[in-house]
Protein backbone atom coordinates (compact mmCIF):
# COMPACT_ATOMS: atom_id res chain seq x y z
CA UNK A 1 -26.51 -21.83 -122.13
CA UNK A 2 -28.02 -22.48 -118.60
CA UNK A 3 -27.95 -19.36 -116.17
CA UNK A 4 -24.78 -18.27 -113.97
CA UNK A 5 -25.46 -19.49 -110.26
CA UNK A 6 -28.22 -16.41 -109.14
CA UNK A 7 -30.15 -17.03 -112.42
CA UNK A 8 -28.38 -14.35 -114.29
CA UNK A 9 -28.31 -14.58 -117.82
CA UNK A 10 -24.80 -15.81 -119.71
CA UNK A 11 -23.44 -15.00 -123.29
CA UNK A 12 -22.96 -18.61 -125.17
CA UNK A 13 -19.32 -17.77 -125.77
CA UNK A 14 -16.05 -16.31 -125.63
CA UNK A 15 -16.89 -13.87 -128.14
CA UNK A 16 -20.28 -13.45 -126.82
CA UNK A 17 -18.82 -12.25 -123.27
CA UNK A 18 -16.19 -10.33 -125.16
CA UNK A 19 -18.67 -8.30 -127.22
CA UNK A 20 -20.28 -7.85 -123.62
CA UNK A 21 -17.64 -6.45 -121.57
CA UNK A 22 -16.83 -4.54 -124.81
CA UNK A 23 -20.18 -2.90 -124.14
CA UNK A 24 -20.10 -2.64 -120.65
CA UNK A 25 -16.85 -0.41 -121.50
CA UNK A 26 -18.14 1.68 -123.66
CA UNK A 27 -21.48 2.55 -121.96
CA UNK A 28 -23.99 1.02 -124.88
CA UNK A 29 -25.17 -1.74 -121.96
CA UNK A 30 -24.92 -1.56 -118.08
CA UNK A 31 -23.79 -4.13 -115.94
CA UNK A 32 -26.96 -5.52 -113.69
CA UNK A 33 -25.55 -7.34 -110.48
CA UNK A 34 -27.89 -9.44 -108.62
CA UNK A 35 -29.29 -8.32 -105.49
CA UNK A 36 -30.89 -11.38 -104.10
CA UNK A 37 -28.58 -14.18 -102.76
CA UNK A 38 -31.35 -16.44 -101.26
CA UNK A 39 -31.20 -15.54 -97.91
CA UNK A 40 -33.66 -13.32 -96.12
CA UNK A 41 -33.15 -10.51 -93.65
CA UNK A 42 -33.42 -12.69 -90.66
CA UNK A 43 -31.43 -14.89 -91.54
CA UNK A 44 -28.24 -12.17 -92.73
CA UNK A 45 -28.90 -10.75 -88.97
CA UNK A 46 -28.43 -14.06 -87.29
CA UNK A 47 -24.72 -15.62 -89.12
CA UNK A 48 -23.85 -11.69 -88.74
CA UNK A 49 -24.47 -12.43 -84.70
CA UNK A 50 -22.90 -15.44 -84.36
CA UNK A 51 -20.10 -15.25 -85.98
CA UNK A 52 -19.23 -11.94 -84.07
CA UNK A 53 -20.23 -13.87 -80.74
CA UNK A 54 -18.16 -16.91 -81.78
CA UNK A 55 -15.00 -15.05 -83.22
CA UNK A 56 -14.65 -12.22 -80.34
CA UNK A 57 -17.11 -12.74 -77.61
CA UNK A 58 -16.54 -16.18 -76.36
CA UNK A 59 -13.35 -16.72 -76.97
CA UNK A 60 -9.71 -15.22 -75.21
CA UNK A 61 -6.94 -14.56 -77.13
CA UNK A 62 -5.14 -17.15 -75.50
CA UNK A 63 -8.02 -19.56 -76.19
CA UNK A 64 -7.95 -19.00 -80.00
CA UNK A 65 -4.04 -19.04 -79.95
CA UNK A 66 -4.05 -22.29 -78.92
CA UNK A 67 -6.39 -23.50 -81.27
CA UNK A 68 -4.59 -22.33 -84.17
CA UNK A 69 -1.41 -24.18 -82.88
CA UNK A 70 -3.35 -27.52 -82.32
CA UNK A 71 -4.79 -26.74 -85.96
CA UNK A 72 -1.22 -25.74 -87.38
CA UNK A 73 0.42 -29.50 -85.43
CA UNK A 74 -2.32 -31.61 -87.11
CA UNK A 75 -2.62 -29.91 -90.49
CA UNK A 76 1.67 -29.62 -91.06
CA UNK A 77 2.49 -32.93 -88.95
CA UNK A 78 4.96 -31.13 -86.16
């Protein structure tokens, strides 16, 4: 079975990931999340930035009102 999309490890089946979750339940295994996605620390702080300065900062109200109707005309035809 090739690895879930962070290289975690996958049961081959449905009864595979049933006996899992089974065991998950009842406390015998516990459930290990990844903690890496790929990106580092610099990289986290900078989308974080801009897409506070993008969504809030540079933008009125008004301004993103009117995008949203120009988005709304094109996407629904009116």
């Amino acid at each position: 079975m090739p690895p879930g999309p962070k290289g975690e490890k996958r049961p081959a089946g449905a009864i595979g990931s049933a006996v899992r979750v089974m065991r998950i339940a009842t406390g015998e295994e516990t459930e290990t999340l990844p903690t890496n996605d790929g990106k580092g620390p610099a990289a986290k702080a900078l989308g974080a930035k801009d897409g506070a300065a993008r969504a809030t900062k540079a933008m009125t109200p008004e301004r993103r009102a009117e995008i949203a109707r120009k988005t709304a005309a094109k996407r629904w035809g009116t």
